[in-house]
N, C-alpha and C. Protein backbone atom coordinates (compact mmCIF):
# COMPACT_ATOMS: atom_id res chain seq x y z
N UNK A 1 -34.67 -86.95 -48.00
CA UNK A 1 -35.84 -86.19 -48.41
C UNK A 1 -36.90 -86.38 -47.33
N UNK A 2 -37.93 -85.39 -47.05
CA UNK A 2 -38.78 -85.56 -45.67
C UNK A 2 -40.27 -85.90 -46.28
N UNK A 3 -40.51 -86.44 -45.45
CA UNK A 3 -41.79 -87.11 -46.17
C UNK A 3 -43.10 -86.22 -46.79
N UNK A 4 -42.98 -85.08 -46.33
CA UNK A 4 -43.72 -84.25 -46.67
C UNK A 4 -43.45 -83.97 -48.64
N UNK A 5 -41.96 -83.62 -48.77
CA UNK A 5 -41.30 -83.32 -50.20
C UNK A 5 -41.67 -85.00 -51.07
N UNK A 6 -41.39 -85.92 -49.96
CA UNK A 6 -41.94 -87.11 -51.04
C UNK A 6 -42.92 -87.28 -51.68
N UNK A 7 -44.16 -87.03 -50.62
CA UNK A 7 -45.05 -87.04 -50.68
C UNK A 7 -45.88 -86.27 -52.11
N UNK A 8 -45.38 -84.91 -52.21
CA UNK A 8 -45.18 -84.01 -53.37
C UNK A 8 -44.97 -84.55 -54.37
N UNK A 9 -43.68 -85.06 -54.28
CA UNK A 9 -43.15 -85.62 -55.45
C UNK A 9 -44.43 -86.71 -56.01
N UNK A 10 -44.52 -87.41 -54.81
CA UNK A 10 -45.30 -88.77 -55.88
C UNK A 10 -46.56 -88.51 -56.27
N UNK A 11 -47.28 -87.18 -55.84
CA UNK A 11 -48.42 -86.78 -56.45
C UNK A 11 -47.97 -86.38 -58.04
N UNK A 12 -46.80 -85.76 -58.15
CA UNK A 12 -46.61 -84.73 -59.03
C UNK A 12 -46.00 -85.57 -60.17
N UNK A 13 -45.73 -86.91 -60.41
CA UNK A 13 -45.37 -87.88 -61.10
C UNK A 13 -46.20 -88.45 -61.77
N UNK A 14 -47.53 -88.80 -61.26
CA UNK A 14 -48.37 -89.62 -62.02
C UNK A 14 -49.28 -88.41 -62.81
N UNK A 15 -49.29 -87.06 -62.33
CA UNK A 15 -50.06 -86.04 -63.09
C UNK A 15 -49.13 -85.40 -64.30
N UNK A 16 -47.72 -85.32 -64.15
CA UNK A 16 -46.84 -85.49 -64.91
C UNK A 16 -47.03 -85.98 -66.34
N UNK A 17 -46.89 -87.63 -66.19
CA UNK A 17 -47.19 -88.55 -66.93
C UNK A 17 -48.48 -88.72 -67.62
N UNK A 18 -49.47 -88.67 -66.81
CA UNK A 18 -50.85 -88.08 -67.63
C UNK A 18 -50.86 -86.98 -68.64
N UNK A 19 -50.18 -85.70 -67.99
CA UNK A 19 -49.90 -84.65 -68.94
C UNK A 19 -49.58 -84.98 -70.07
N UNK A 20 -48.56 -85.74 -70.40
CA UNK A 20 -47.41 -85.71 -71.15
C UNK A 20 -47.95 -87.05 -72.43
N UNK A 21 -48.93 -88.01 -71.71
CA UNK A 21 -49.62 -88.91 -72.12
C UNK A 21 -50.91 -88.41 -72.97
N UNK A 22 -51.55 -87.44 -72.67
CA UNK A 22 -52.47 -86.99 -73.07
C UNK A 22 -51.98 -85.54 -74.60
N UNK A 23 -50.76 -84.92 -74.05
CA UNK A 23 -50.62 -84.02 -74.93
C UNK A 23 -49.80 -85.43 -76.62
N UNK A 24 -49.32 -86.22 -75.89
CA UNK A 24 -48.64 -87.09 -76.72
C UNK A 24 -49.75 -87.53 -77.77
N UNK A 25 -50.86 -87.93 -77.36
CA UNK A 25 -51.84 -88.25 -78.18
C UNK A 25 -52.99 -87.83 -78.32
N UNK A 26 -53.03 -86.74 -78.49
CA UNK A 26 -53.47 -85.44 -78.93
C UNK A 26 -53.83 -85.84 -79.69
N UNK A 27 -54.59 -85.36 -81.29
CA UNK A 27 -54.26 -85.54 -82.59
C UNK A 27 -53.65 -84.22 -83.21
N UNK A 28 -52.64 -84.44 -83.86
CA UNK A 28 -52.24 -83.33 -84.51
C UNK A 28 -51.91 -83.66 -85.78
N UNK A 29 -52.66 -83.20 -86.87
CA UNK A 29 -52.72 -84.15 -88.45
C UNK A 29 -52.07 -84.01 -89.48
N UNK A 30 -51.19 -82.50 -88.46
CA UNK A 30 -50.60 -81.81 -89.11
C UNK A 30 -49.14 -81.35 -88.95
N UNK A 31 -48.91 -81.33 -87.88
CA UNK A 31 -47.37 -82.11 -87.75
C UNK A 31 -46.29 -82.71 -88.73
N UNK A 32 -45.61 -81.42 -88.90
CA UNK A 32 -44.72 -82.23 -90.38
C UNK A 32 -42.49 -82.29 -89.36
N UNK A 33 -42.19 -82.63 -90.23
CA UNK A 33 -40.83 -82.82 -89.86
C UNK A 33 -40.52 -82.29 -91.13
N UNK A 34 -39.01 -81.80 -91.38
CA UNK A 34 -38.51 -81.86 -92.98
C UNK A 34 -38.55 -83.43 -93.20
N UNK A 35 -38.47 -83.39 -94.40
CA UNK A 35 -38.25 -84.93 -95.42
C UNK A 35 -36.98 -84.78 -95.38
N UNK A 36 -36.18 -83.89 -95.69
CA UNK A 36 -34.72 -84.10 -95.81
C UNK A 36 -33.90 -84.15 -94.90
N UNK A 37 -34.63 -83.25 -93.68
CA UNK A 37 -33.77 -83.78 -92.40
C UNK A 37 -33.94 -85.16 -92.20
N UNK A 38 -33.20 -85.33 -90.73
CA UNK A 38 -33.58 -86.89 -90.42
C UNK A 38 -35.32 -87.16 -89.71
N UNK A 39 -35.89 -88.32 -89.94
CA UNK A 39 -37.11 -89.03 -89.52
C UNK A 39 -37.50 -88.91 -88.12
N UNK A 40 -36.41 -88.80 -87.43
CA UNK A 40 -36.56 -89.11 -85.99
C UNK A 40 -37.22 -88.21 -85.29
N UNK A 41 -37.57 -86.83 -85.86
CA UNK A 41 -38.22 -85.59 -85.09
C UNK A 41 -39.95 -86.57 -85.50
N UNK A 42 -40.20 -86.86 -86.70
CA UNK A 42 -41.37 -87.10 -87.29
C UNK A 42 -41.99 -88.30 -86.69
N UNK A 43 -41.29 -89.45 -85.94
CA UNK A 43 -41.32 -90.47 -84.87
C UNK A 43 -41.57 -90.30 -84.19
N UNK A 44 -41.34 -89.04 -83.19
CA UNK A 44 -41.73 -88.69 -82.43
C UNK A 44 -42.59 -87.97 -81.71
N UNK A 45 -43.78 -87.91 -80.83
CA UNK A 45 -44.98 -87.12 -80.70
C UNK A 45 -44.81 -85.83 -80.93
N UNK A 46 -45.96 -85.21 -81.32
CA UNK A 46 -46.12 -83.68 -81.51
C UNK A 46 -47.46 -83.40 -80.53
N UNK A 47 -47.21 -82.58 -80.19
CA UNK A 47 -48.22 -81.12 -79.44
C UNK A 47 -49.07 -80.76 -79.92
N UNK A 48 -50.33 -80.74 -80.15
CA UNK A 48 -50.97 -79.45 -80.43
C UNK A 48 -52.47 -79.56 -79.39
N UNK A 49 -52.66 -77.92 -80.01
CA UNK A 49 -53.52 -77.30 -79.01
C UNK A 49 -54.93 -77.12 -79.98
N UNK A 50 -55.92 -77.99 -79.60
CA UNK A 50 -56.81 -78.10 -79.98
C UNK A 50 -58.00 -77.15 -79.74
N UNK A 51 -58.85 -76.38 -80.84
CA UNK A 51 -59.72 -75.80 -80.32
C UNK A 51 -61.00 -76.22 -80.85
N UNK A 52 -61.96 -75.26 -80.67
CA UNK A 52 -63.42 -75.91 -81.20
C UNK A 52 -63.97 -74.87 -82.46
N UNK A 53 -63.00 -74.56 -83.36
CA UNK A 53 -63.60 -73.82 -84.73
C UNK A 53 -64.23 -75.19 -85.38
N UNK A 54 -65.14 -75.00 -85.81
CA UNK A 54 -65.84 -75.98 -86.96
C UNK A 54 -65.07 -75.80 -88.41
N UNK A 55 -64.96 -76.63 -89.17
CA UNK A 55 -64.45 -76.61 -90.63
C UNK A 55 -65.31 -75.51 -91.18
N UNK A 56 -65.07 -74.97 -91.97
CA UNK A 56 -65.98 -74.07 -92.81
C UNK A 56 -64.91 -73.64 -94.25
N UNK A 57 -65.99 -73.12 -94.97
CA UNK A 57 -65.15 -73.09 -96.34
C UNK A 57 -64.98 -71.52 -96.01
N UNK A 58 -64.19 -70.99 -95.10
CA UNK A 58 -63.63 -69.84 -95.02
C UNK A 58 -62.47 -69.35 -95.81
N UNK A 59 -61.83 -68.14 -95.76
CA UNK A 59 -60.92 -67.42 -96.43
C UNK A 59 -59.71 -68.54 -96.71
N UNK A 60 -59.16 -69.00 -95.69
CA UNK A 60 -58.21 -70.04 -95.72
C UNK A 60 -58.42 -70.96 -97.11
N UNK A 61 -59.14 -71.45 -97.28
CA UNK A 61 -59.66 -72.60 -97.84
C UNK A 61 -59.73 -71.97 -99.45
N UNK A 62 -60.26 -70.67 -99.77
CA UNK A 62 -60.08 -69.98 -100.81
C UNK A 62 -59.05 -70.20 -101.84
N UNK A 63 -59.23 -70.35 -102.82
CA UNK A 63 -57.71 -70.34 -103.76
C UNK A 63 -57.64 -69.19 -104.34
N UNK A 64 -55.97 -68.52 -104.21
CA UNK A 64 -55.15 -67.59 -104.67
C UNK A 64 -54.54 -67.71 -106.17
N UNK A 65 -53.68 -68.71 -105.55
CA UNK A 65 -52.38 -69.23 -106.56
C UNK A 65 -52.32 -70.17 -107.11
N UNK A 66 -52.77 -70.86 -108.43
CA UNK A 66 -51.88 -72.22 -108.79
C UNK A 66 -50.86 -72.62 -108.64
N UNK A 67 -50.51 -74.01 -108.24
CA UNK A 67 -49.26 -73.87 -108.09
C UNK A 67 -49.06 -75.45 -108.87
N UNK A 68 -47.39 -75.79 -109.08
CA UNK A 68 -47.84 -76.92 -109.98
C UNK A 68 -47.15 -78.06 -109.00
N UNK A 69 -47.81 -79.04 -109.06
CA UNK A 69 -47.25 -80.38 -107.72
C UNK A 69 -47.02 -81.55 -108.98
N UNK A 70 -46.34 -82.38 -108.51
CA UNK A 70 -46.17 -84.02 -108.85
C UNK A 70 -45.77 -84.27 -107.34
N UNK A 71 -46.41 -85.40 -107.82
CA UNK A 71 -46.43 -86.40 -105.91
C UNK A 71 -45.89 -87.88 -107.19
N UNK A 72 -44.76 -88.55 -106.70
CA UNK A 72 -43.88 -89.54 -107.04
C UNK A 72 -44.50 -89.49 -108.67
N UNK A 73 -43.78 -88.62 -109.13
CA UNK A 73 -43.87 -88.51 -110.35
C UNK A 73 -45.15 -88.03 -111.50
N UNK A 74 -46.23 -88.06 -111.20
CA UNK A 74 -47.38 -87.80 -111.25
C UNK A 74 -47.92 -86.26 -110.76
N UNK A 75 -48.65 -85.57 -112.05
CA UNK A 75 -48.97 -84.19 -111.78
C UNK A 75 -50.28 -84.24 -111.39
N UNK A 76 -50.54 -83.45 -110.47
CA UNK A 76 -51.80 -83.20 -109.84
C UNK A 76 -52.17 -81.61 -109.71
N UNK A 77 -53.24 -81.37 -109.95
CA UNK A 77 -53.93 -80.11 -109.88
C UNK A 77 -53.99 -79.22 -108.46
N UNK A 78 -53.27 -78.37 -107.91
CA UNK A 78 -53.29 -77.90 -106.81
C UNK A 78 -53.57 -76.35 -106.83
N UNK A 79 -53.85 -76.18 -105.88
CA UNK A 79 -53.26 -74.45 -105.35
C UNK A 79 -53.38 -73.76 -104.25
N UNK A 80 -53.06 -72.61 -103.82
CA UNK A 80 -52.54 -72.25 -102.57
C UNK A 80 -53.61 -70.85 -102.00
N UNK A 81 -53.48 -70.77 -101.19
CA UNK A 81 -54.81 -69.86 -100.72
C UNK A 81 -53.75 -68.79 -100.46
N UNK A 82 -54.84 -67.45 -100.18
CA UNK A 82 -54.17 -66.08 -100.37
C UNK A 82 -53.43 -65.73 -98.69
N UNK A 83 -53.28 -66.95 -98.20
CA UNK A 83 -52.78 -66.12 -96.40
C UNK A 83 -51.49 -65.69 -96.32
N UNK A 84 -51.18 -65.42 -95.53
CA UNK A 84 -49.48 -64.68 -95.39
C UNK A 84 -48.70 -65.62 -95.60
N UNK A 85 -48.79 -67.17 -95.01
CA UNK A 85 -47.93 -68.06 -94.85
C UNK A 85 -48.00 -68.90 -96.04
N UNK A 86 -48.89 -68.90 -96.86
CA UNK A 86 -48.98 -69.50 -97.87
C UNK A 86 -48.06 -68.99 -99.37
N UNK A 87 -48.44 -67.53 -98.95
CA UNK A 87 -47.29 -66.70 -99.71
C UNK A 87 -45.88 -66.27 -99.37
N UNK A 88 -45.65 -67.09 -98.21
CA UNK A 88 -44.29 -67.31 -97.18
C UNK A 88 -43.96 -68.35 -98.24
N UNK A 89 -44.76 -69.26 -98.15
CA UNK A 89 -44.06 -70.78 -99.00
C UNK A 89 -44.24 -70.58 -100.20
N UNK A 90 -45.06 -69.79 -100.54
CA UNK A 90 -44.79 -69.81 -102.31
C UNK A 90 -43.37 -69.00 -102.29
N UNK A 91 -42.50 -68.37 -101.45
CA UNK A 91 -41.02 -67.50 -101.86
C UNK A 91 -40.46 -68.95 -101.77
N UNK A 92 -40.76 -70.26 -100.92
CA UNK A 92 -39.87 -71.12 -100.89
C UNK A 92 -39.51 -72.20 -102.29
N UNK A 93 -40.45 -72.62 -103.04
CA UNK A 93 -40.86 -72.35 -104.47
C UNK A 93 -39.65 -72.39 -105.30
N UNK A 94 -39.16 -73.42 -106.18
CA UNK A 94 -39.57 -74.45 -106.29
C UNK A 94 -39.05 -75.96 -105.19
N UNK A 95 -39.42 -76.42 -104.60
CA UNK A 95 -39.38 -77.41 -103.40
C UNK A 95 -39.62 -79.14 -103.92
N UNK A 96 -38.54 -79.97 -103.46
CA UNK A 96 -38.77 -81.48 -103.80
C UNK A 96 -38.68 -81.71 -102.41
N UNK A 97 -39.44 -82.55 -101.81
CA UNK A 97 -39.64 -83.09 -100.84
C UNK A 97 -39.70 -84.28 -100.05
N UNK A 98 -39.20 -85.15 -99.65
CA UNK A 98 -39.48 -86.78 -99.16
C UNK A 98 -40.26 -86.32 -98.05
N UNK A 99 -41.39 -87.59 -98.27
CA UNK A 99 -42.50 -87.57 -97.50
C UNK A 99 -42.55 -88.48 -96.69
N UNK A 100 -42.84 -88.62 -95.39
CA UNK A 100 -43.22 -89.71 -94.56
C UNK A 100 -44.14 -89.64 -93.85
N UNK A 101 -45.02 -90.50 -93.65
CA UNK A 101 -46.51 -90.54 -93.05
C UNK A 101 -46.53 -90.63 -91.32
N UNK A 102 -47.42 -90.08 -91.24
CA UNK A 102 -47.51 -89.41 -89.39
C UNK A 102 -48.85 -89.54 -89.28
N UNK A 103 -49.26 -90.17 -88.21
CA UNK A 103 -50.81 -90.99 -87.95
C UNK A 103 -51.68 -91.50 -88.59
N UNK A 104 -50.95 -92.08 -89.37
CA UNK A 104 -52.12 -92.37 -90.46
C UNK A 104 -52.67 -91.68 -91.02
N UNK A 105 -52.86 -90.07 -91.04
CA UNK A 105 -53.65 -89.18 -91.45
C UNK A 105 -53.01 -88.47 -93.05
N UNK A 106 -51.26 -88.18 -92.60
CA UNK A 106 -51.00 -87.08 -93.14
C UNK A 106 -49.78 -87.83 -93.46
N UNK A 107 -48.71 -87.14 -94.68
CA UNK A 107 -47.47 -87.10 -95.20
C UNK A 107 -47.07 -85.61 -94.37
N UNK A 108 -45.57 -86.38 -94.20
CA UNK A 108 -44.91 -84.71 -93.79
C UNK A 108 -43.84 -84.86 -94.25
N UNK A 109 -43.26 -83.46 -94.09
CA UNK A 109 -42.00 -83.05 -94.84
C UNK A 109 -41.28 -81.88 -93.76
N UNK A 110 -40.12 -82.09 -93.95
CA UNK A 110 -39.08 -80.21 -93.15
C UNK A 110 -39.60 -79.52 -94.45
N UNK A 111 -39.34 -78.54 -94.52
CA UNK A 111 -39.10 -77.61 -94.89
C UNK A 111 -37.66 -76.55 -94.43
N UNK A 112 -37.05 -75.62 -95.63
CA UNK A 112 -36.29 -75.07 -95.24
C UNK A 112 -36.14 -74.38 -94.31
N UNK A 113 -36.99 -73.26 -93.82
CA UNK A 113 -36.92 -72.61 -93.32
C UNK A 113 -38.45 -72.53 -92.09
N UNK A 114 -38.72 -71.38 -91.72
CA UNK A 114 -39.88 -71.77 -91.11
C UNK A 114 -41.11 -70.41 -91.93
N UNK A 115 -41.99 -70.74 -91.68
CA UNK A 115 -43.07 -69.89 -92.22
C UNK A 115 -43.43 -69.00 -91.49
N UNK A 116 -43.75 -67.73 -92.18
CA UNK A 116 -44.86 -66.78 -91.25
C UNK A 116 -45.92 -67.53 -90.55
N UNK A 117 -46.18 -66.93 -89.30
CA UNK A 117 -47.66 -67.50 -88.84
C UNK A 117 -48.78 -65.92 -88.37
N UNK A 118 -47.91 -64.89 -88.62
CA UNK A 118 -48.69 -63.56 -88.88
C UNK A 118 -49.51 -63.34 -89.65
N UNK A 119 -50.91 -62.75 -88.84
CA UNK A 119 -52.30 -62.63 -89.95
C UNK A 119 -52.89 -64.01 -90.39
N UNK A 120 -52.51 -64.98 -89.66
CA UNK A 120 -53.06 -66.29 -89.53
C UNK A 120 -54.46 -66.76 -89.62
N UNK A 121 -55.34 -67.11 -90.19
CA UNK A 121 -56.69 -67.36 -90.33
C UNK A 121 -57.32 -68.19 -89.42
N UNK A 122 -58.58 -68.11 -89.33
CA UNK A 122 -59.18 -68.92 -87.97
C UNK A 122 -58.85 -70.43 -88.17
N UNK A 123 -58.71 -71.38 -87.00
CA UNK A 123 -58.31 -72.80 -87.09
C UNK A 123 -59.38 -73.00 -87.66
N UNK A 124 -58.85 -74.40 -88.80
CA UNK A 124 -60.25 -74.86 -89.57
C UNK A 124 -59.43 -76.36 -89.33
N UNK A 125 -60.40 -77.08 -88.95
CA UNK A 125 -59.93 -79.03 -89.30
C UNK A 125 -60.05 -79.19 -90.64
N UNK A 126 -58.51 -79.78 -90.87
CA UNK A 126 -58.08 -79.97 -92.10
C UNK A 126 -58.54 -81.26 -93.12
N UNK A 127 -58.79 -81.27 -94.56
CA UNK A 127 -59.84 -82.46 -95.10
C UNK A 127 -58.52 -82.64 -95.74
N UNK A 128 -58.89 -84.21 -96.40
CA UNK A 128 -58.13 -84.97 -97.26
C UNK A 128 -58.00 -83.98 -99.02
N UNK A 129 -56.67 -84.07 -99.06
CA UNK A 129 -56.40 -83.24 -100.15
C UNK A 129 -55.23 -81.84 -99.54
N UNK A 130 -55.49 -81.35 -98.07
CA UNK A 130 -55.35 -79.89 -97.97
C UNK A 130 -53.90 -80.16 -97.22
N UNK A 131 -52.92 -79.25 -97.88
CA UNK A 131 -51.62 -79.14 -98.18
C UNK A 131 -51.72 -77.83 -96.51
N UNK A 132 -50.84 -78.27 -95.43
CA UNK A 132 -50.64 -77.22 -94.14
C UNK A 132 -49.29 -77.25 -93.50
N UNK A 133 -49.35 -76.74 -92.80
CA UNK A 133 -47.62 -76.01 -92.05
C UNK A 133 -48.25 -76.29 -90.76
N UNK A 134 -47.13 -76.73 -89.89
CA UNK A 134 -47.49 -77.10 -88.69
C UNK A 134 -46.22 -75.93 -88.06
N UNK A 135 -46.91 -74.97 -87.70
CA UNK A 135 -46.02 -73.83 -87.34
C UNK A 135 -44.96 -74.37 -86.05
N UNK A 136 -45.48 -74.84 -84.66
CA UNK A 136 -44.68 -75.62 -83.92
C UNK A 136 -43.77 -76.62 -84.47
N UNK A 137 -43.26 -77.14 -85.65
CA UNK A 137 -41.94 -77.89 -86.31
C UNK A 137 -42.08 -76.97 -86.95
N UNK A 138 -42.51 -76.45 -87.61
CA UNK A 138 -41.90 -75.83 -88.99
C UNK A 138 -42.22 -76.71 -89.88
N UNK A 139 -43.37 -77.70 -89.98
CA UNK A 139 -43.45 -78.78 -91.15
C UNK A 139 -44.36 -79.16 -92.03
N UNK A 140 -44.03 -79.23 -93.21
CA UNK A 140 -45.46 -79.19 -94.01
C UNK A 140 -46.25 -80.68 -94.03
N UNK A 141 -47.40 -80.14 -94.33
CA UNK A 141 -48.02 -81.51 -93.68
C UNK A 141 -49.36 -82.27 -95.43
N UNK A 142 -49.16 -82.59 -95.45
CA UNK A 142 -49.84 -83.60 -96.94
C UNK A 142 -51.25 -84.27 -95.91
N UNK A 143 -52.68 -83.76 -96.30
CA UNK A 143 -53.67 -84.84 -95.89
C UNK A 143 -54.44 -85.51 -96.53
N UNK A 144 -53.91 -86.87 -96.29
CA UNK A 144 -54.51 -87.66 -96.81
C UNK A 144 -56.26 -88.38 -96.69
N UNK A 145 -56.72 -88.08 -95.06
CA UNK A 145 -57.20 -88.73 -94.58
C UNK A 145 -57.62 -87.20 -94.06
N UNK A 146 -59.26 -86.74 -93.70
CA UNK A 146 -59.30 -85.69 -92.96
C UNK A 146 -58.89 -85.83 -91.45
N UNK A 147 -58.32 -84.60 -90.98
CA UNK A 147 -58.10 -83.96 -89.38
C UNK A 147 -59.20 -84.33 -89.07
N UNK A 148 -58.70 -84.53 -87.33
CA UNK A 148 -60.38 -84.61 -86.36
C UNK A 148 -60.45 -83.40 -85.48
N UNK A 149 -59.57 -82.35 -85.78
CA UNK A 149 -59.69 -81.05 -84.67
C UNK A 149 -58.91 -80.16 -85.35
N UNK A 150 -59.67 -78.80 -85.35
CA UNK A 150 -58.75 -77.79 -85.59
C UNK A 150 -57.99 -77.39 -84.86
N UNK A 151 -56.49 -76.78 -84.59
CA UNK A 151 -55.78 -76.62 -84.09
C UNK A 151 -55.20 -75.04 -85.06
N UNK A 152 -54.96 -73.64 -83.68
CA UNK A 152 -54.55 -72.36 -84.05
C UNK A 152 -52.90 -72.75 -84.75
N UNK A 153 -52.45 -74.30 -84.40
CA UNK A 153 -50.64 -73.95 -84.28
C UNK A 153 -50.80 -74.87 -86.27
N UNK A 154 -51.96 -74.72 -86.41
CA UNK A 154 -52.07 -75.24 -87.92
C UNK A 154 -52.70 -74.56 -89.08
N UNK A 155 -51.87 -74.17 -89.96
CA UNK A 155 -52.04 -73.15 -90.93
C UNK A 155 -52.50 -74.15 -92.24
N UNK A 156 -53.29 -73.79 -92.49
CA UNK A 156 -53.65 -74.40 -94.22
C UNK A 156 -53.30 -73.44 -95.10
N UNK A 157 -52.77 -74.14 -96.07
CA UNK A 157 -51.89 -73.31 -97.02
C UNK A 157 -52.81 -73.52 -98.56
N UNK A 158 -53.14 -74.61 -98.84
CA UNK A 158 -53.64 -74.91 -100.13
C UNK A 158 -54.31 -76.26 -99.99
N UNK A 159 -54.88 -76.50 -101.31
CA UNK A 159 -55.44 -77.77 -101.47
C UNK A 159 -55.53 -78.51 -102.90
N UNK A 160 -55.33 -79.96 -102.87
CA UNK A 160 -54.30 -80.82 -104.20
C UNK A 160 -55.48 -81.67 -104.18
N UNK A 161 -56.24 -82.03 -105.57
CA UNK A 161 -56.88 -82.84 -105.94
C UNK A 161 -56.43 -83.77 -106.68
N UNK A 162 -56.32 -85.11 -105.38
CA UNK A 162 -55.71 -86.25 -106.09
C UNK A 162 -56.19 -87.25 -105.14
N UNK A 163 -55.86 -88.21 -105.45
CA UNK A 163 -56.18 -89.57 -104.74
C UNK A 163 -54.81 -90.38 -104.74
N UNK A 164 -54.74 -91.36 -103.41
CA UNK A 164 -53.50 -92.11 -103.50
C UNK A 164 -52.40 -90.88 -102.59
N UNK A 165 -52.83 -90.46 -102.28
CA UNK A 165 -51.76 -89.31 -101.11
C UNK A 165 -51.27 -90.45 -100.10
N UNK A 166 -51.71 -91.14 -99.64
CA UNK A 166 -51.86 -92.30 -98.36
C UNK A 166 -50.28 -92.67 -98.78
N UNK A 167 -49.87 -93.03 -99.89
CA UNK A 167 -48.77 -93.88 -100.28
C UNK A 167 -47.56 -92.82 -100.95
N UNK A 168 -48.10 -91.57 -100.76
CA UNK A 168 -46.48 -90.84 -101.13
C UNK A 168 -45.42 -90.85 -100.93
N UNK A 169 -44.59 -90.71 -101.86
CA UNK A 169 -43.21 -90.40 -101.25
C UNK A 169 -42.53 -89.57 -101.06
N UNK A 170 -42.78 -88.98 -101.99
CA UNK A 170 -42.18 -87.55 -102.75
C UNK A 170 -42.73 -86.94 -103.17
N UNK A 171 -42.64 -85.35 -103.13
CA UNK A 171 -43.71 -84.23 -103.52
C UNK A 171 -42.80 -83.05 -104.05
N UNK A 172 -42.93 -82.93 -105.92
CA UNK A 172 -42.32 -81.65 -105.59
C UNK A 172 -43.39 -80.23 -106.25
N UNK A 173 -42.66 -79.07 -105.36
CA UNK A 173 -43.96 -78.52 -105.97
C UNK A 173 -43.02 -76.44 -106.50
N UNK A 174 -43.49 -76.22 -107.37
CA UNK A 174 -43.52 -75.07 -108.52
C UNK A 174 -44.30 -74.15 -108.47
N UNK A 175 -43.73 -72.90 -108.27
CA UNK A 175 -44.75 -72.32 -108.61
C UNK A 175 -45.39 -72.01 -110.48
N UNK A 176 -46.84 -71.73 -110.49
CA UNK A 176 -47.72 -72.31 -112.08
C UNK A 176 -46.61 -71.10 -112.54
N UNK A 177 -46.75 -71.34 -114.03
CA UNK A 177 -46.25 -70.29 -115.04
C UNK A 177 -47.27 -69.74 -115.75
């Protein structure tokens, strides 16, 4: 190799690694894996692309649908806002889920399939309680703890008034009758 191409190279290694260091710890709060697949996607860093929408009690945040949840056995009061993807996952309906926790923030789960992200609502940073799809996995995401950034690749779907989310295991959820 000529010293010129080395030279390249060893610039292009440590900016590399920064990249890859910085997108790694990102925050993304919302980042789910399936529960039923295996753990190891959910171990591992997620991506996201952070922007600067402020939280606001916008359309997203609105409730549509009741829907009925137990989190490890225990019913809790929820429901789902009127967006495309929210009514993507209400066809998925009725859903049991194993949950495993991802930054301290959030429970996640796979899901079957993947969700619409068409007609998507403005990024809002997600609060403790609010049930989201992390469109990049495909994974639903449980918050326990509020988001510190909104992110476009994060859809809020609904929101569950309960306490003790931190320690879930399992989530299954119905649509109300």
């Amino acid at each position: 190799m000529n010293s010129a191409a080395h030279r390249a190279l060893v610039r292009a290694v440590p900016a590399t690694a920064l990249l890859l260091a910085v997108t790694a710890c990102t925050s993304d709060s919302s980042g789910v894996t399936p529960a039923s697949a295996s753990s190891s996607s959910a171990s591992s860093g997620r991506q996201q692309a952070s922007t600067s929408a402020a939280p606001s009690a916008s359309a997203e945040r609105n409730t549509a649908m009741a829907i009925r949840v137990t989190i490890d056995g225990r019913p809790v009061d929820a429901t789902l806002n009127d967006s495309p993807a929210a009514r993507d996952f209400a066809d998925l309906l009725p859903l049991t889920l194993d949950l495993e926790d991802f930054h301290q923030t959030e429970r996640i789960a796979d899901l079957p399939r993947r969700l619409t992200t068409s007609g998507a609502p403005d990024p809002a940073v997600p609060r403790a309680g609010d049930l989201a799809y992390y469109a990049p996995w495909g994974n639903l995401a449980l918050y326990y703890r509020d988001g510190d950034s909104a992110s476009a690749d994060l859809l809020i779907l609904g929101h569950l008034d309960a306490d003790g989310l931190g320690t879930a295991d399992r989530i299954t959820i119905e649509a109300a009758s």
